[in-house]
N, C-alpha and C. Protein backbone atom coordinates (compact mmCIF):
# COMPACT_ATOMS: atom_id res chain seq x y z
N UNK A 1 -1.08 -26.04 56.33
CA UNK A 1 0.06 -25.21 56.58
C UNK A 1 -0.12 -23.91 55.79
N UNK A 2 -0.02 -22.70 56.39
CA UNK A 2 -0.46 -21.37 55.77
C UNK A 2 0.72 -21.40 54.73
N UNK A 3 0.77 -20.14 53.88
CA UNK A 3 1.93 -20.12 53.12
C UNK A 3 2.13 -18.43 52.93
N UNK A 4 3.10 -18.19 52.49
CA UNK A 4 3.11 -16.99 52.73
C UNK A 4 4.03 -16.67 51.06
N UNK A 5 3.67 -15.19 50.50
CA UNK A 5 3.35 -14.86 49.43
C UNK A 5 4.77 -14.95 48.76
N UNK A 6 6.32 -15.01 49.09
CA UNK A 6 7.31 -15.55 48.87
C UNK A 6 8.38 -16.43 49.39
N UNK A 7 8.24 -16.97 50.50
CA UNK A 7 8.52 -18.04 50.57
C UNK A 7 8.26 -19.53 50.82
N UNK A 8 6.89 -19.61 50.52
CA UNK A 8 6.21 -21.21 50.20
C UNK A 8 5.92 -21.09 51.28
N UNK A 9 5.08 -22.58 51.77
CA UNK A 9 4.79 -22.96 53.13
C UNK A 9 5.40 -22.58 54.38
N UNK A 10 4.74 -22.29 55.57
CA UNK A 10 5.95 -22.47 56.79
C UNK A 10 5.15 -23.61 57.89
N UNK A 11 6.29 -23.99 58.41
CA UNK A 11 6.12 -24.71 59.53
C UNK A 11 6.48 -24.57 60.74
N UNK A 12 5.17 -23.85 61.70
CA UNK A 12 5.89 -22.87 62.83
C UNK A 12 6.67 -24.19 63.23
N UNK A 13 6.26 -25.55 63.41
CA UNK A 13 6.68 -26.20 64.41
C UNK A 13 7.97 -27.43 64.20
N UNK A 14 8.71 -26.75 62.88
CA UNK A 14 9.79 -26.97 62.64
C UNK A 14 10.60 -26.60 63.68
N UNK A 15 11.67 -27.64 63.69
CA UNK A 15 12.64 -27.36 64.69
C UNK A 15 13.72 -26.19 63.91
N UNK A 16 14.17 -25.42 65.01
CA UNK A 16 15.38 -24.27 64.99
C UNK A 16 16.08 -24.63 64.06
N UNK A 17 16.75 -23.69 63.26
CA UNK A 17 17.87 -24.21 62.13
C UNK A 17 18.88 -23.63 62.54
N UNK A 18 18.86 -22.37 63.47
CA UNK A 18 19.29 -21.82 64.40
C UNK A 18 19.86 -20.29 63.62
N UNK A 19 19.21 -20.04 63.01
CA UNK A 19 19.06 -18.39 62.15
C UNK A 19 18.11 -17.65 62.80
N UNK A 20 18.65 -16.22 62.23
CA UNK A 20 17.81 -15.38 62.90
C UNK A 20 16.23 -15.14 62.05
N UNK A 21 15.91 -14.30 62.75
CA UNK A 21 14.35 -13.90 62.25
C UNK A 21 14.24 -12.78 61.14
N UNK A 22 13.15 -12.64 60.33
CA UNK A 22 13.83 -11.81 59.75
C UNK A 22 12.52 -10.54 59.61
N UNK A 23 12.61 -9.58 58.67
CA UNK A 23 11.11 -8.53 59.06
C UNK A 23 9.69 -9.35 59.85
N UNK A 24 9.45 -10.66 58.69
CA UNK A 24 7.84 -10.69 58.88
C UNK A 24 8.06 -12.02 59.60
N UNK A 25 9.06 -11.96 60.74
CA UNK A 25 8.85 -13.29 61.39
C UNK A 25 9.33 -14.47 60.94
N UNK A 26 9.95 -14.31 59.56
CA UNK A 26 9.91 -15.89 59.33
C UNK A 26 11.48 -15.80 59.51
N UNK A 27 12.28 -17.44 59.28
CA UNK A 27 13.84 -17.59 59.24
C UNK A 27 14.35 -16.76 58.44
N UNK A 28 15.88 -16.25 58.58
CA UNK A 28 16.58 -15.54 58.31
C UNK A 28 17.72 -16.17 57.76
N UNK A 29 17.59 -17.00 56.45
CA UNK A 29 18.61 -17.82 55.48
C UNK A 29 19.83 -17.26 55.76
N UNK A 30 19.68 -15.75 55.21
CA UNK A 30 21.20 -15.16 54.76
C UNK A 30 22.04 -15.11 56.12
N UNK A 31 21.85 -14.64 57.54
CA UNK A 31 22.29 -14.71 58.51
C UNK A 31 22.16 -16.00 59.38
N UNK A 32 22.81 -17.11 59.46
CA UNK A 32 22.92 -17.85 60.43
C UNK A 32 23.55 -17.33 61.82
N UNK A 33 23.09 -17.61 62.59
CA UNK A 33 23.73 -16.94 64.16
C UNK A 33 24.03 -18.38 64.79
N UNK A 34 25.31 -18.07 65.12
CA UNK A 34 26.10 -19.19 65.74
C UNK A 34 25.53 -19.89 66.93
N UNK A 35 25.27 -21.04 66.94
CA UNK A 35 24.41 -21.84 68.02
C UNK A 35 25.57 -22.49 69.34
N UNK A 36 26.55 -22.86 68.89
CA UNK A 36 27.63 -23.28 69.93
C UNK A 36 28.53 -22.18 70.26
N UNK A 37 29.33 -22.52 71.69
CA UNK A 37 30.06 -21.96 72.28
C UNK A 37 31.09 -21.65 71.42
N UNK A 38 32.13 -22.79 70.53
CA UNK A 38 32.97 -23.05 69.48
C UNK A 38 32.56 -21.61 68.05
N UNK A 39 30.93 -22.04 67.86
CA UNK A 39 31.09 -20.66 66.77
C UNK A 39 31.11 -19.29 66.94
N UNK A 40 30.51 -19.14 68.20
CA UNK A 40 30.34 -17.97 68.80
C UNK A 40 32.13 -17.18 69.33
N UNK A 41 32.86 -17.97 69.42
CA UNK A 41 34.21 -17.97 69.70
C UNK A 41 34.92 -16.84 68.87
N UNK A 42 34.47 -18.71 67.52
CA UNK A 42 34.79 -18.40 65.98
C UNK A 42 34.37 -16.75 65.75
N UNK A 43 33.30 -16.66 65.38
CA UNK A 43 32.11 -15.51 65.03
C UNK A 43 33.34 -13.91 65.59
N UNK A 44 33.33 -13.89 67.01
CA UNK A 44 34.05 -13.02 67.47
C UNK A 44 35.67 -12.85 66.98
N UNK A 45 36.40 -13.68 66.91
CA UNK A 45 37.49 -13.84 66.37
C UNK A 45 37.35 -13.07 65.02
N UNK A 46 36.45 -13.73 63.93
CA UNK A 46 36.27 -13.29 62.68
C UNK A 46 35.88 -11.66 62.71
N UNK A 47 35.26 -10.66 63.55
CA UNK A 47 35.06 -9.67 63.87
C UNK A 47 36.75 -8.60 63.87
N UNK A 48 37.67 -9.51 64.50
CA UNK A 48 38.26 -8.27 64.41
C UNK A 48 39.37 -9.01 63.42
N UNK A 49 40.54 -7.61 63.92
CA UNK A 49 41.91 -7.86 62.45
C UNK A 49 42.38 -9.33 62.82
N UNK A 50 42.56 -9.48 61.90
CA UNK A 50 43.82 -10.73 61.79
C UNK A 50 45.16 -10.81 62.47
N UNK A 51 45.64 -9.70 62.78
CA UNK A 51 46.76 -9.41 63.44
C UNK A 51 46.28 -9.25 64.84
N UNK A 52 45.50 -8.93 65.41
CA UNK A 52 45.32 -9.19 66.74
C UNK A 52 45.28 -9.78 67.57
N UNK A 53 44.78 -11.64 67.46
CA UNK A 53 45.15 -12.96 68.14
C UNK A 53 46.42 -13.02 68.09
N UNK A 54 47.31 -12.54 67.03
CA UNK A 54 48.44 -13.32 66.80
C UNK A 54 49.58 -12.03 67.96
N UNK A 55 49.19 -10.91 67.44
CA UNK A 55 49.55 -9.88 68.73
C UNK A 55 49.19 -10.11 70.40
N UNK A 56 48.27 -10.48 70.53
CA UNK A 56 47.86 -10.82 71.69
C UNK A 56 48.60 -12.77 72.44
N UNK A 57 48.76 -13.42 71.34
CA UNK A 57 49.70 -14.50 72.24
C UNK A 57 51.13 -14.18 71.96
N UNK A 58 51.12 -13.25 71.12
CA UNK A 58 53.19 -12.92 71.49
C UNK A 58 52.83 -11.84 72.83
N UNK A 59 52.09 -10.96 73.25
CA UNK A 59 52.51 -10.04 74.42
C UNK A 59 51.85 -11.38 75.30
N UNK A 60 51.55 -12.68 75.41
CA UNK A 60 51.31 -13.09 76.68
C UNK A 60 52.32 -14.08 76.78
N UNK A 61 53.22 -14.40 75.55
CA UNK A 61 54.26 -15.02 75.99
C UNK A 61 55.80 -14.33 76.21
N UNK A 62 55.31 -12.82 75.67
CA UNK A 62 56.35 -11.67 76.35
C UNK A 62 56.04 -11.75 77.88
N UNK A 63 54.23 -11.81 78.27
CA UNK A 63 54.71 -11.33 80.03
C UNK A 63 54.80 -13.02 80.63
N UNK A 64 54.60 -14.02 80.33
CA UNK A 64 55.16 -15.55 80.63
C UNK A 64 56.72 -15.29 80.83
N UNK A 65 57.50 -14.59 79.27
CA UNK A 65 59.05 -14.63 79.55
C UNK A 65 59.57 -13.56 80.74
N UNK A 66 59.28 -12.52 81.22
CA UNK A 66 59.42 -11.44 81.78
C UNK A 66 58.51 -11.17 83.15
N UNK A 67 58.13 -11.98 83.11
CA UNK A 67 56.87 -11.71 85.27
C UNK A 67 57.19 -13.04 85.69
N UNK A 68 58.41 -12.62 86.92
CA UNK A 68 58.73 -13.75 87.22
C UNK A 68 58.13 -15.13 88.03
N UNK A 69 57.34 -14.88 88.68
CA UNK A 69 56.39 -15.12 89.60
C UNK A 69 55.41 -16.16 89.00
N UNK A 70 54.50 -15.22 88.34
CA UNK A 70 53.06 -16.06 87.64
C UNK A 70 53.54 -15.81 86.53
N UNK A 71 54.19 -15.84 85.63
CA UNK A 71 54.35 -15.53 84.11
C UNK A 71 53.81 -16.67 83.27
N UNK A 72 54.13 -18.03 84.05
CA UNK A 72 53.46 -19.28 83.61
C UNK A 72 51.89 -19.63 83.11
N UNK A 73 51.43 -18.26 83.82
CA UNK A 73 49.99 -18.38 83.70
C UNK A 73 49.33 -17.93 82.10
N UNK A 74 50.27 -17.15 81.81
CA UNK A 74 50.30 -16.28 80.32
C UNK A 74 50.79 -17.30 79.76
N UNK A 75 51.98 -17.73 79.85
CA UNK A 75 52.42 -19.17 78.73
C UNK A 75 51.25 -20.32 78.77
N UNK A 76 50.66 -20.65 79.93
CA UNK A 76 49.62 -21.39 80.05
C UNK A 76 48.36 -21.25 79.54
N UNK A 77 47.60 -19.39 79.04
CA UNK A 77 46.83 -19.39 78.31
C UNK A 77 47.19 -19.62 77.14
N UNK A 78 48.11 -19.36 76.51
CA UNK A 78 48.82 -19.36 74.93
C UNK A 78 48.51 -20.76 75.15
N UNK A 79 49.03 -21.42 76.02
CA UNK A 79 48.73 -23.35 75.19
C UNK A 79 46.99 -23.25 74.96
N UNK A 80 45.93 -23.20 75.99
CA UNK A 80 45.14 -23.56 75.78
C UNK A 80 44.44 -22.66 74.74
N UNK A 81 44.65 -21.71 74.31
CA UNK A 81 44.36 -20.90 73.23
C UNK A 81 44.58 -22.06 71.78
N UNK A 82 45.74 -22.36 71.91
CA UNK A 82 46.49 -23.26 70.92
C UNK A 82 46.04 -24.60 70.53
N UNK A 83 45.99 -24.48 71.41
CA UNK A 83 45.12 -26.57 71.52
C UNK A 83 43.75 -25.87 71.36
N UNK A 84 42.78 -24.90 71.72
CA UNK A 84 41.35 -25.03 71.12
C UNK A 84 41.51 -24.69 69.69
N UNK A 85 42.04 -23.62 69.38
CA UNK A 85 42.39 -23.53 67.76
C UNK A 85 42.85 -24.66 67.09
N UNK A 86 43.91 -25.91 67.82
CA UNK A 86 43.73 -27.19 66.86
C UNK A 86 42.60 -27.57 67.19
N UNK A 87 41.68 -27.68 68.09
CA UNK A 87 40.25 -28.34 67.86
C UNK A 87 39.55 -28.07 66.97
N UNK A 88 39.66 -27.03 66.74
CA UNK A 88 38.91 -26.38 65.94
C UNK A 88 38.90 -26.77 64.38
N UNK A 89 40.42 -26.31 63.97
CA UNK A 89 40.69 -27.07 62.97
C UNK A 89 41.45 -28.16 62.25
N UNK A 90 41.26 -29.23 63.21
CA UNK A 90 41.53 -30.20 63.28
C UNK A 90 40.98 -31.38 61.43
N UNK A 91 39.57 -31.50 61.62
CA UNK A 91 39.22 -31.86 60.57
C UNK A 91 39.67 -30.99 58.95
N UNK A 92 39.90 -30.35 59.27
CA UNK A 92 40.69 -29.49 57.76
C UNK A 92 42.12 -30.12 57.73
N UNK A 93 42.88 -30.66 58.81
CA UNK A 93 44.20 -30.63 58.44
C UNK A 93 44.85 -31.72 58.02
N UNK A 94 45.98 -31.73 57.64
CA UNK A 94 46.69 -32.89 56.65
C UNK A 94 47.25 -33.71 57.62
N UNK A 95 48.09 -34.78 58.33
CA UNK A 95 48.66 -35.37 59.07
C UNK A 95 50.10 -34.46 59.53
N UNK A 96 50.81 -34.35 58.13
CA UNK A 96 51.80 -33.15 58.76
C UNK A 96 51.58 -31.85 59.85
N UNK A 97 50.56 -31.30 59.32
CA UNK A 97 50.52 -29.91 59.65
C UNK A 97 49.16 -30.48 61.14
N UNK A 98 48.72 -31.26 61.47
CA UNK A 98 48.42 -31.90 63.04
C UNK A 98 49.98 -31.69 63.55
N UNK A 99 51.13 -32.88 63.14
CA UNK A 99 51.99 -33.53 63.87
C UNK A 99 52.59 -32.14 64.02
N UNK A 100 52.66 -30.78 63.76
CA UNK A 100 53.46 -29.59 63.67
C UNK A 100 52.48 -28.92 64.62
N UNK A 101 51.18 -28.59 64.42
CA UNK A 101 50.86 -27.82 65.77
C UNK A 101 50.32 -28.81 66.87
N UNK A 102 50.53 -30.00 66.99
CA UNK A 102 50.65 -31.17 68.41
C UNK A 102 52.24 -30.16 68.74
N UNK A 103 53.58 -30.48 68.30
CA UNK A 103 54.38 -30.13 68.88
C UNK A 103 54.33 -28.53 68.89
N UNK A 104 53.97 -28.00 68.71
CA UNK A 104 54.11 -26.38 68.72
C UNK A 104 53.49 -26.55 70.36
N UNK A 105 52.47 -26.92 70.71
CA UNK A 105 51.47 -26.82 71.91
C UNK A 105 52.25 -27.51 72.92
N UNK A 106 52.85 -28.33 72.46
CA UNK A 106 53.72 -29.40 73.35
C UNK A 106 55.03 -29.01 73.64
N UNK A 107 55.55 -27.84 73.02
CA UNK A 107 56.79 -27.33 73.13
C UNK A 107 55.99 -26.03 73.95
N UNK A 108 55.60 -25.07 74.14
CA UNK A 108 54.76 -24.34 74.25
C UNK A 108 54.06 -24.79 75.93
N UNK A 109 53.74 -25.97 75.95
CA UNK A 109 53.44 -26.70 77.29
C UNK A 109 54.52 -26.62 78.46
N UNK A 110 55.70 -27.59 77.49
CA UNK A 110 56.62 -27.43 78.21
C UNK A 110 57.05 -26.11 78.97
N UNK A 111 57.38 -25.29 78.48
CA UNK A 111 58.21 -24.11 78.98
C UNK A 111 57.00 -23.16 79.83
N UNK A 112 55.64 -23.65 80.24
CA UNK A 112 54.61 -23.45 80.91
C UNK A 112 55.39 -24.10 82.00
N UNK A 113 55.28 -25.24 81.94
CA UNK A 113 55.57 -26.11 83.09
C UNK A 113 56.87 -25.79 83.40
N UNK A 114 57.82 -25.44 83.06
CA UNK A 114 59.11 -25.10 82.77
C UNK A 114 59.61 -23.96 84.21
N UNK A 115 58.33 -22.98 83.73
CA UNK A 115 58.19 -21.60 84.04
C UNK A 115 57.42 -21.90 85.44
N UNK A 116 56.53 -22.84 86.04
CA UNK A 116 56.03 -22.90 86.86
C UNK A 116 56.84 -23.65 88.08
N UNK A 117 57.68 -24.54 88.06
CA UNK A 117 58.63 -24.71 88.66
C UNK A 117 59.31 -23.61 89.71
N UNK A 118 59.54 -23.80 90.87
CA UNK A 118 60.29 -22.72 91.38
C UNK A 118 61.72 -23.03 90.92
N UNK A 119 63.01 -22.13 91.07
CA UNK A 119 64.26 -22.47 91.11
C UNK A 119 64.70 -22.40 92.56
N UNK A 120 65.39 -23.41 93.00
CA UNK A 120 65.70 -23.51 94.20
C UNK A 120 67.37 -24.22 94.97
């Protein structure tokens, strides 16, 4: 196995760790690049402000409350927005704070379905 003058041995035929490359070809420790759909999500999210997801599902449950028609469809992304963000962080959370965003999504569901209903 060749070795190279600071970082020890390499093994081209190590499997992916899934980092990038770095000047002289070899892995790129300091930058990991997101390998799943889930981090790549993540990754983008973390890119912009903090206030912007949270801006972006109040104006889609402003046009859910206010477009009478399809508005359901906007309340309907907000759930599934909601429920992948508990997937997400699901293993971090305490039993309370699950049983609080289960019903947030489930209240949130409802008035999807609520909204999709015709009145007649």
């Amino acid at each position: 196995m060749p070795a190279t003058p600071d970082h020890g041995p390499v093994d081209r035929f190590a499997p992916s760790q899934g980092y990038g490359t770095g000047a002289l070809g070899l892995p790129d420790v300091s930058t990991p690049q997101p390998s799943s759909l889930n981090e790549r999500l993540i990754a983008g999210l973390n890119r912009v402000p903090r206030a912007v997801p949270v801006l972006a599902v109040l104006a889609l449950l402003a046009v859910g409350a206010f477009v009478p028609t399809f508005g359901w469809i906007a309340t309907a992304l907000v759930v599934l927005f909601l429920a992948w963000m508990l997937q997400v962080s699901w293993p971090r959370l305490a039993g309370v704070e699950r049983l609080m965003r289960v019903a947030v999504i489930a209240f949130v569901a409802m008035i999807a379905i609520i909204q999709s209903r015709p009145r007649g």
